[in-house]
PDB file of N, CA and C in Angstrom:
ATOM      1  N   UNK A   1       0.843  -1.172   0.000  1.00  0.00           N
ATOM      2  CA  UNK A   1       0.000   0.000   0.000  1.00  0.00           C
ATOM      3  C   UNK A   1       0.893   1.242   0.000  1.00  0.00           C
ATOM      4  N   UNK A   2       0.493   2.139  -0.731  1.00  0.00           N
ATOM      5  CA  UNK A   2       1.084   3.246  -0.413  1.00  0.00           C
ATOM      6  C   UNK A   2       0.474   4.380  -0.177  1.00  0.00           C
ATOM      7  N   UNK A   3       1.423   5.359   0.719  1.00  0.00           N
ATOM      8  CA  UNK A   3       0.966   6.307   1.579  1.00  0.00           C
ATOM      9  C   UNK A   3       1.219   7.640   1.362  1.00  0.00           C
ATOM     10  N   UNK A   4       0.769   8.069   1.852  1.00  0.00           N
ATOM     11  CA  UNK A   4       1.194   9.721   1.369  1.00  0.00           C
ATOM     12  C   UNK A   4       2.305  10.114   2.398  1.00  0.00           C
ATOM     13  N   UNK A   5       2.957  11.181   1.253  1.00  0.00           N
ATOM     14  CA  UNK A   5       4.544  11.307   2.230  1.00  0.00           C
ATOM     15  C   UNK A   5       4.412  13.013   2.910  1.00  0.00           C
ATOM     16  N   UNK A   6       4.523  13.085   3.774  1.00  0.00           N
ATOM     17  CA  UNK A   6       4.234  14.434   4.091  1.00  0.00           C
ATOM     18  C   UNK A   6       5.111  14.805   5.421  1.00  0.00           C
ATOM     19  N   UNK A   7       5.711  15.724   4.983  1.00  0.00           N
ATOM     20  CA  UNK A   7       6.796  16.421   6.656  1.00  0.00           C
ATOM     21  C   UNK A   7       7.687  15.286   6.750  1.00  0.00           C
ATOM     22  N   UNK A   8       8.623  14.755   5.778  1.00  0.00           N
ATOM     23  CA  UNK A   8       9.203  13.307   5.785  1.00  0.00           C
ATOM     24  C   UNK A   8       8.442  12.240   6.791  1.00  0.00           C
ATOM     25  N   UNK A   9       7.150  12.189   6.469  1.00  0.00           N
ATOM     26  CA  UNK A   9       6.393  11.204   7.009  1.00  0.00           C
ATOM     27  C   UNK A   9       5.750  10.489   6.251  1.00  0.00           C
ATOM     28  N   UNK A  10       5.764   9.195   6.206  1.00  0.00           N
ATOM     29  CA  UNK A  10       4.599   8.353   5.571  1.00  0.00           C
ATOM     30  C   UNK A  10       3.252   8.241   6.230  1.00  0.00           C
ATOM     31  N   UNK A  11       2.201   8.716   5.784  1.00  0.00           N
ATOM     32  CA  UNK A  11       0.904   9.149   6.712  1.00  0.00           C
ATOM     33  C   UNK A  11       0.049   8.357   5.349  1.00  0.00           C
ATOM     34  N   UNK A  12      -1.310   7.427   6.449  1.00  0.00           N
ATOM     35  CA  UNK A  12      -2.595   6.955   5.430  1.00  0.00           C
ATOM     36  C   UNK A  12      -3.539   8.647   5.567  1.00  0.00           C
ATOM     37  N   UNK A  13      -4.246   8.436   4.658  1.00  0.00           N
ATOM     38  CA  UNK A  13      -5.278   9.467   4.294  1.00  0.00           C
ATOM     39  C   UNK A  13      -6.110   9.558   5.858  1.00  0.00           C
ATOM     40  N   UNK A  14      -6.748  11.040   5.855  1.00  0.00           N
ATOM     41  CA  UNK A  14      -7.326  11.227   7.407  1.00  0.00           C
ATOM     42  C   UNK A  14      -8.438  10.356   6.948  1.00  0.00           C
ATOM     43  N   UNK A  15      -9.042  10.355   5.636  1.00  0.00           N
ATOM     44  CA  UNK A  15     -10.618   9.562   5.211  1.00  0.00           C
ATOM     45  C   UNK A  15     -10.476   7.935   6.190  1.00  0.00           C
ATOM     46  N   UNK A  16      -8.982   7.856   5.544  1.00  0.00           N
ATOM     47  CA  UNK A  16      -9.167   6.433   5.943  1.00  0.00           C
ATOM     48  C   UNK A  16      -9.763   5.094   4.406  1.00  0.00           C
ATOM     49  N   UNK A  17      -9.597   5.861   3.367  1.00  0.00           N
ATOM     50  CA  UNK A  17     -10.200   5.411   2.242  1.00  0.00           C
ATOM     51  C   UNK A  17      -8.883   5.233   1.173  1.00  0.00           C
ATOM     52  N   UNK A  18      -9.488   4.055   0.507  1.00  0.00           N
ATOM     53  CA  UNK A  18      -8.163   3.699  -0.237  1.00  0.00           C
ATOM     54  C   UNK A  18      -8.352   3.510  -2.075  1.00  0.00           C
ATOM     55  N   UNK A  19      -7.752   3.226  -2.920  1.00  0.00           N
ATOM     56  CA  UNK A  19      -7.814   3.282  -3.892  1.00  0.00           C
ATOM     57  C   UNK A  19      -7.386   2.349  -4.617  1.00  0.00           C
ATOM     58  N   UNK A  20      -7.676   1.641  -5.717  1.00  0.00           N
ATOM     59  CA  UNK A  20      -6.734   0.083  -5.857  1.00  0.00           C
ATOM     60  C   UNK A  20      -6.139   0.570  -7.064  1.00  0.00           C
ATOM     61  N   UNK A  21      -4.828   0.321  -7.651  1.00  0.00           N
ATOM     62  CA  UNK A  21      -4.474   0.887  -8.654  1.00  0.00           C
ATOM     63  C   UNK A  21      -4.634  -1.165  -9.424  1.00  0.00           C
ATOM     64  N   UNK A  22      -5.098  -0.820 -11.103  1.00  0.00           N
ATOM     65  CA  UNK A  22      -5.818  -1.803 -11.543  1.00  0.00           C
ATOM     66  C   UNK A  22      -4.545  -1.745 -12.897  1.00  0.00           C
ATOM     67  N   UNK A  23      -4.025  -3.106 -12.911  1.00  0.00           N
ATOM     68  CA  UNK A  23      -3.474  -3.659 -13.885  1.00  0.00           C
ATOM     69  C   UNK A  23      -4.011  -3.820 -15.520  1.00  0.00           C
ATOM     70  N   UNK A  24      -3.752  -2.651 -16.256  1.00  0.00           N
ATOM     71  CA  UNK A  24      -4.228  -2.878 -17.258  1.00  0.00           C
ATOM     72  C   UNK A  24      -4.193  -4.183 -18.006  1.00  0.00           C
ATOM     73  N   UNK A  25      -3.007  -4.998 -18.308  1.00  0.00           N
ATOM     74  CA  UNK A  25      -2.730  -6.346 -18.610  1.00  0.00           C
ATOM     75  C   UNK A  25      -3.758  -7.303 -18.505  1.00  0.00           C
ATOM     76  N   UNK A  26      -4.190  -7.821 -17.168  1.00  0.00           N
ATOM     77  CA  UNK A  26      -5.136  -7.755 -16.673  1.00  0.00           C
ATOM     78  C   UNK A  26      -6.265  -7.885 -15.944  1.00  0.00           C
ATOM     79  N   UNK A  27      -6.579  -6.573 -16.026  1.00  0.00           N
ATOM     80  CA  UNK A  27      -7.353  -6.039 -14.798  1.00  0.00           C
ATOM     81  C   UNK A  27      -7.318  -6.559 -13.398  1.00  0.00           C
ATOM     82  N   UNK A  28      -6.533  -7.087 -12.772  1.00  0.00           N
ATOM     83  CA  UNK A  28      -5.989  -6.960 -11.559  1.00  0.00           C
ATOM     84  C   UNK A  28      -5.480  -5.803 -10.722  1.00  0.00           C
ATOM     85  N   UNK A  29      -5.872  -5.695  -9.069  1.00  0.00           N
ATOM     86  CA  UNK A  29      -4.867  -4.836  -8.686  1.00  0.00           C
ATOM     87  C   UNK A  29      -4.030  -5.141  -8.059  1.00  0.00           C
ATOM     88  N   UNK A  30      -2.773  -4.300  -8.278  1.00  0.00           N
ATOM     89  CA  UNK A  30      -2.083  -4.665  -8.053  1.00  0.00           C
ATOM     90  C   UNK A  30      -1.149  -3.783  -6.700  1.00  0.00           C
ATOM     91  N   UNK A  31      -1.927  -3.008  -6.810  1.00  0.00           N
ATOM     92  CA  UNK A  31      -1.502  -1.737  -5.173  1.00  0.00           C
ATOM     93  C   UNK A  31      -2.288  -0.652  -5.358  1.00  0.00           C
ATOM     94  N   UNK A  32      -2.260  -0.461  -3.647  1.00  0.00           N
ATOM     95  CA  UNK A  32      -3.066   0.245  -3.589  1.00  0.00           C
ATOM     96  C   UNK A  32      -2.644   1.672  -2.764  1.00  0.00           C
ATOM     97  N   UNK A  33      -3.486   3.242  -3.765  1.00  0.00           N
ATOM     98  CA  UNK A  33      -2.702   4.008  -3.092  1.00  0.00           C
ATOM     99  C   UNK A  33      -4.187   4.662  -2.483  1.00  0.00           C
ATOM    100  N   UNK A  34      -3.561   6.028  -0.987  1.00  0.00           N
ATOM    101  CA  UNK A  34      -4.329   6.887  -0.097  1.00  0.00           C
ATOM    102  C   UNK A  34      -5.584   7.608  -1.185  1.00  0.00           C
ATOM    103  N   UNK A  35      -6.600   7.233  -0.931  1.00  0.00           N
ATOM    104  CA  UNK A  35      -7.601   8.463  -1.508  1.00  0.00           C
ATOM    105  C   UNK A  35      -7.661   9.511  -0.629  1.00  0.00           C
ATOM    106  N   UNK A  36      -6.788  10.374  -1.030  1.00  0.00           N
ATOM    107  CA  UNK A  36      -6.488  11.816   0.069  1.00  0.00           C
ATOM    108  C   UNK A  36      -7.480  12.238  -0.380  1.00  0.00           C
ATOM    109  N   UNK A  37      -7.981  13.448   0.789  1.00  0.00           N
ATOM    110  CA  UNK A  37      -8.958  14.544   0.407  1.00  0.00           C
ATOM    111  C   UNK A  37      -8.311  16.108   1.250  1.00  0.00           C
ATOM    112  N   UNK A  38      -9.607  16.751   1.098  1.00  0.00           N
ATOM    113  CA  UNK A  38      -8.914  18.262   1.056  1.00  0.00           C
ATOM    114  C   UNK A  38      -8.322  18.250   2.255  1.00  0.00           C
ATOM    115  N   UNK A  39      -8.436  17.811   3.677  1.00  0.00           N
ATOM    116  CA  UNK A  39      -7.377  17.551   4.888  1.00  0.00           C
ATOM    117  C   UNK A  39      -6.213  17.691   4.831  1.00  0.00           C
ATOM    118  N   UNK A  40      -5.746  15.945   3.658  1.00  0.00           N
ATOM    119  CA  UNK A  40      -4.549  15.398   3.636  1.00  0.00           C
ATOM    120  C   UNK A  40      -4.308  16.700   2.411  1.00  0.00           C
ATOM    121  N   UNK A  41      -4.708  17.289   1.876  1.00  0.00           N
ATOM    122  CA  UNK A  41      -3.909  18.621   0.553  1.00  0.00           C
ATOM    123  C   UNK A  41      -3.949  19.357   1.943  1.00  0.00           C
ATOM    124  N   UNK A  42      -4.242  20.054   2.510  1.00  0.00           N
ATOM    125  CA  UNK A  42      -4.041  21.380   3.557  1.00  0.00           C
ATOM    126  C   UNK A  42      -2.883  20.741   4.317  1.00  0.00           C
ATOM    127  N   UNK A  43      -2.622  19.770   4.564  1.00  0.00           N
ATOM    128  CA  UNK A  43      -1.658  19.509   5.691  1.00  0.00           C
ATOM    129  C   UNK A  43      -0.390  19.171   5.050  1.00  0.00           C
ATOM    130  N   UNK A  44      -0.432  18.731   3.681  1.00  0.00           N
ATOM    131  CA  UNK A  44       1.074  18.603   2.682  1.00  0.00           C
ATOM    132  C   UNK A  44       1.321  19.998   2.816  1.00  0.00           C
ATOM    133  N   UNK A  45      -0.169  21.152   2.421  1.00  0.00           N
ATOM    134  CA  UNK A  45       0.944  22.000   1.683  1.00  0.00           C
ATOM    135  C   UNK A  45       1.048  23.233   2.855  1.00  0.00           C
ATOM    136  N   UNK A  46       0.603  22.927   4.214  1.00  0.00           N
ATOM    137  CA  UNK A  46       1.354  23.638   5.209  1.00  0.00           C
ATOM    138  C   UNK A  46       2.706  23.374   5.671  1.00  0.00           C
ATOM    139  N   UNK A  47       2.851  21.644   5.894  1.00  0.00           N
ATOM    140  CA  UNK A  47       4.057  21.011   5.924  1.00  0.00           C
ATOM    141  C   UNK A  47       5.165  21.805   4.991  1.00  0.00           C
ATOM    142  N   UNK A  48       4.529  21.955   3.301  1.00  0.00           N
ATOM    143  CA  UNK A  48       5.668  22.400   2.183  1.00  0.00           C
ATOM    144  C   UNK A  48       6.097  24.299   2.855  1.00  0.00           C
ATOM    145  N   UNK A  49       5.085  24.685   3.122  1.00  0.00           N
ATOM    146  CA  UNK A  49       5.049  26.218   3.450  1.00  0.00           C
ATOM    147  C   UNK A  49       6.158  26.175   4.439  1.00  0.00           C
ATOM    148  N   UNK A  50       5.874  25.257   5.961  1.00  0.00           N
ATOM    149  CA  UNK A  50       6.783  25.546   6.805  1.00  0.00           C
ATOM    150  C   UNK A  50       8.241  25.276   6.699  1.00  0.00           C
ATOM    151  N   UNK A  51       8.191  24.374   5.738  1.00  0.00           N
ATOM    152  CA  UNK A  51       9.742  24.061   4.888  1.00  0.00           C
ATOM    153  C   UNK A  51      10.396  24.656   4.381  1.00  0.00           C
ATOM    154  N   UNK A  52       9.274  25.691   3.278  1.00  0.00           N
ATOM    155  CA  UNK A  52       9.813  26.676   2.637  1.00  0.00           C
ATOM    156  C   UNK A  52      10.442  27.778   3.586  1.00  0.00           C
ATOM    157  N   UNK A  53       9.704  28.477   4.091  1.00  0.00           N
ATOM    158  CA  UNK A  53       9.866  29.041   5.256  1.00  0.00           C
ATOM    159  C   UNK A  53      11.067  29.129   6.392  1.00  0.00           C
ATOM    160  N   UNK A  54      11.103  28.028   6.644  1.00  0.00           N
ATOM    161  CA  UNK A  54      11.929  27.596   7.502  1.00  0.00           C
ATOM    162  C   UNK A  54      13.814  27.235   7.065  1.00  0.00           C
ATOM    163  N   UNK A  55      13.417  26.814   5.564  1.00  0.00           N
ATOM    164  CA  UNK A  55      14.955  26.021   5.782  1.00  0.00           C
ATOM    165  C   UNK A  55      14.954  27.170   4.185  1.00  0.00           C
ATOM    166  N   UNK A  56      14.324  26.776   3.135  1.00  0.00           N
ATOM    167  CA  UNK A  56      14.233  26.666   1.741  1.00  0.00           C
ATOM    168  C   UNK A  56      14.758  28.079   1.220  1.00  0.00           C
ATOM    169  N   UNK A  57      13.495  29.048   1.788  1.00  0.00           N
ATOM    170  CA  UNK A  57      14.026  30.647   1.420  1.00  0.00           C
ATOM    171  C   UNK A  57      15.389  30.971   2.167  1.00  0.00           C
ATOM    172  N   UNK A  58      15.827  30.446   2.729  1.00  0.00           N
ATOM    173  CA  UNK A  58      17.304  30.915   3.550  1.00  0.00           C
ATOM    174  C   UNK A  58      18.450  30.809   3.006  1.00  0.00           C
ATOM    175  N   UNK A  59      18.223  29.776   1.913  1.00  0.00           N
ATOM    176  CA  UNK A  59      19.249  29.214   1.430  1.00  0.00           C
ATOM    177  C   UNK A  59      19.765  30.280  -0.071  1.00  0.00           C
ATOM    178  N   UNK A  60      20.769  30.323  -0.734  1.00  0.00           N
ATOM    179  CA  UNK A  60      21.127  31.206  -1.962  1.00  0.00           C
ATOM    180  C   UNK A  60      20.359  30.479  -3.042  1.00  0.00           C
ATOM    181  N   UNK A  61      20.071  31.136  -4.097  1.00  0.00           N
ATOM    182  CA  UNK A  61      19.138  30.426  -5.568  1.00  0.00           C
ATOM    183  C   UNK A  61      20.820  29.751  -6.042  1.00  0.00           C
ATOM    184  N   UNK A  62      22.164  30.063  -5.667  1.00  0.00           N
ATOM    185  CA  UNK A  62      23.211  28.985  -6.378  1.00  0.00           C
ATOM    186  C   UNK A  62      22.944  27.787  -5.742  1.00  0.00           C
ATOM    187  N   UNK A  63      22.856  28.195  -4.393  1.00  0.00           N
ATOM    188  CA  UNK A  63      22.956  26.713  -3.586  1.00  0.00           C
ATOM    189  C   UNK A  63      21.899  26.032  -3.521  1.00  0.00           C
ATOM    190  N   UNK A  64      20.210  26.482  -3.872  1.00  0.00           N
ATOM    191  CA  UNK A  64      19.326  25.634  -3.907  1.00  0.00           C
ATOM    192  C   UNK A  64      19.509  24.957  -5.225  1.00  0.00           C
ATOM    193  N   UNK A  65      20.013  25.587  -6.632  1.00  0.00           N
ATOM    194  CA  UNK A  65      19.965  25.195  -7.847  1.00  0.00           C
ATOM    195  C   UNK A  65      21.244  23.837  -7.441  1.00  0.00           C
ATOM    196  N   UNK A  66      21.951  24.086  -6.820  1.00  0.00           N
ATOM    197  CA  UNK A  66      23.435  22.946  -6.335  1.00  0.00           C
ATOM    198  C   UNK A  66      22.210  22.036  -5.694  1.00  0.00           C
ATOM    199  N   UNK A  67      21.775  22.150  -5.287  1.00  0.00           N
ATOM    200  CA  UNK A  67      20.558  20.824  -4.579  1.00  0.00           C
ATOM    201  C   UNK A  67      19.781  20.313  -5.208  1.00  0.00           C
ATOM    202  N   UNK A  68      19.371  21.016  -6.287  1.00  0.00           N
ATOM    203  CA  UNK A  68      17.919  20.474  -6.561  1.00  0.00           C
ATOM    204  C   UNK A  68      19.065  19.463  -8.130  1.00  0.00           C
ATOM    205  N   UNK A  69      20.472  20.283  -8.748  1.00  0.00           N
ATOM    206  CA  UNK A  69      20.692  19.509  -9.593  1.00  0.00           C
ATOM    207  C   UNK A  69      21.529  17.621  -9.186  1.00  0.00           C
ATOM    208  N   UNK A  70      21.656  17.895  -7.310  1.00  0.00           N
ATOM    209  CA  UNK A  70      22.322  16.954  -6.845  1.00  0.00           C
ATOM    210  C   UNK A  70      21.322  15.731  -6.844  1.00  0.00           C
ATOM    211  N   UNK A  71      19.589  16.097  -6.394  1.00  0.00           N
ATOM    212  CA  UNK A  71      18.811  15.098  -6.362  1.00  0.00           C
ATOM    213  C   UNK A  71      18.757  14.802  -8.081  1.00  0.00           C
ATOM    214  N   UNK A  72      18.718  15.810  -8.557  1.00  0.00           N
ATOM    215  CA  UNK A  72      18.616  15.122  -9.890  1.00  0.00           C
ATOM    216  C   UNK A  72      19.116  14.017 -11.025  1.00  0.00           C
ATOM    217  N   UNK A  73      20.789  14.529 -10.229  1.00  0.00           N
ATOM    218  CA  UNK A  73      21.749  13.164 -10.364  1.00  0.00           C
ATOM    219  C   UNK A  73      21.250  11.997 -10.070  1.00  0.00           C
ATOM    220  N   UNK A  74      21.226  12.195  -8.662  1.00  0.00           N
ATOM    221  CA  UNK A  74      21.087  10.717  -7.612  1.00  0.00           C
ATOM    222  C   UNK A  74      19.535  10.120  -8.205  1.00  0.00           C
ATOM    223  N   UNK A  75      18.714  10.813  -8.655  1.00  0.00           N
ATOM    224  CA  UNK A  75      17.812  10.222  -9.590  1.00  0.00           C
ATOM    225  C   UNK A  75      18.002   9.591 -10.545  1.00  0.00           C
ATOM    226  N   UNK A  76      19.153   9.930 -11.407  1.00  0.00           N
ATOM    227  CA  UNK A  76      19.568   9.843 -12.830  1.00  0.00           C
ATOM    228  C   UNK A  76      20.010   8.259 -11.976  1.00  0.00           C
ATOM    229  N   UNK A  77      20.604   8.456 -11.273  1.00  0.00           N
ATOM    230  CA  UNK A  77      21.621   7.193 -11.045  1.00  0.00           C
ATOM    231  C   UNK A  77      21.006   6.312 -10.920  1.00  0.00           C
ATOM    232  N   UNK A  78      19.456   6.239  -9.736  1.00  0.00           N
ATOM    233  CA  UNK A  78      19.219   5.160  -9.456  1.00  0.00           C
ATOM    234  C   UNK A  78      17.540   4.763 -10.513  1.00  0.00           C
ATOM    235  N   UNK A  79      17.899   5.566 -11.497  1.00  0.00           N
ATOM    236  CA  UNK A  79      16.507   5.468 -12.362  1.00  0.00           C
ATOM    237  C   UNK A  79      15.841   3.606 -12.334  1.00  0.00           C
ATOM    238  N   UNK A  80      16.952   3.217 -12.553  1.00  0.00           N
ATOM    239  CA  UNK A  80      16.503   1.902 -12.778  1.00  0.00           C
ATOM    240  C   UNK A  80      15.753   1.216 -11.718  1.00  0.00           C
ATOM    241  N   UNK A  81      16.283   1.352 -10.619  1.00  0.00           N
ATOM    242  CA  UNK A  81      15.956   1.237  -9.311  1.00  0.00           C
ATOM    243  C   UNK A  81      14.138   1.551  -8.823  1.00  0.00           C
ATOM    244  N   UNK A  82      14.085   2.904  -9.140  1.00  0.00           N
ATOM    245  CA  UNK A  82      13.134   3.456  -9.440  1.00  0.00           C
ATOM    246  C   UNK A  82      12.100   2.834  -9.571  1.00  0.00           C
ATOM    247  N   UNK A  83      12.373   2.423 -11.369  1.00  0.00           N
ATOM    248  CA  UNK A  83      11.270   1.867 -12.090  1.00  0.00           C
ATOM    249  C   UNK A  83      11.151   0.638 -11.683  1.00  0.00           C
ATOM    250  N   UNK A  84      11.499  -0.003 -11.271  1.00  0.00           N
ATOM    251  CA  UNK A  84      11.264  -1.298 -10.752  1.00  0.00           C
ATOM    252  C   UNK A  84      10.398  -0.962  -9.120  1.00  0.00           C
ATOM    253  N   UNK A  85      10.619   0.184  -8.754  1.00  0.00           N
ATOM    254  CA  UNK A  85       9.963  -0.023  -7.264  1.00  0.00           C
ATOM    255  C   UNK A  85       8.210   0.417  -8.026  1.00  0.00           C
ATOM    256  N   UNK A  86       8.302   1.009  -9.224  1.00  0.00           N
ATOM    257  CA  UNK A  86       6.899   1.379  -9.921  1.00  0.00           C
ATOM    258  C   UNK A  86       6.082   0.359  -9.997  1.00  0.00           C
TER     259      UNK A  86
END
């Protein structure tokens, strides 16, 4: 099952309601993700605000652009990885 990630937390939906993701091949499911509602959106994007806030705007636009191209690497790298956890 998967969960929604929020404030580096893995959190289920406040509903409590879930969603089956369905194998086109077929039609099986095969996992299942959070049917968030407007709660679980207000509480990501206060979480993102206080982040921003807190750590994000502090930082220089060289050194956030040095971060955001470092995850991008470490993405590049483990792409394969990735797609297999898909």
């Amino acid at each position: 099952m998967q969960l929604n990630f929020i404030a580096n937390t893995a959190l289920a939906s406040t509903s409590g309601r879930t969603l089956a993701v369905i194998d086109p091949s077929d039609g099986q499911p095969f996992d299942t993700l959070q049917r968030s509602n407007a709660q679980d959106i207000d509480h990501a994007v206060h979480a993102a605000r206080q982040c921003l806030d807190a750590v994000w705007h502090k930082l220089a636009a060289a050194e956030r652009g040095r971060l955001l191209m470092r995850l991008s690497a470490t993405v590049l790298q483990h792409a394969d990885e990735l797609a297999a956890l898909e």
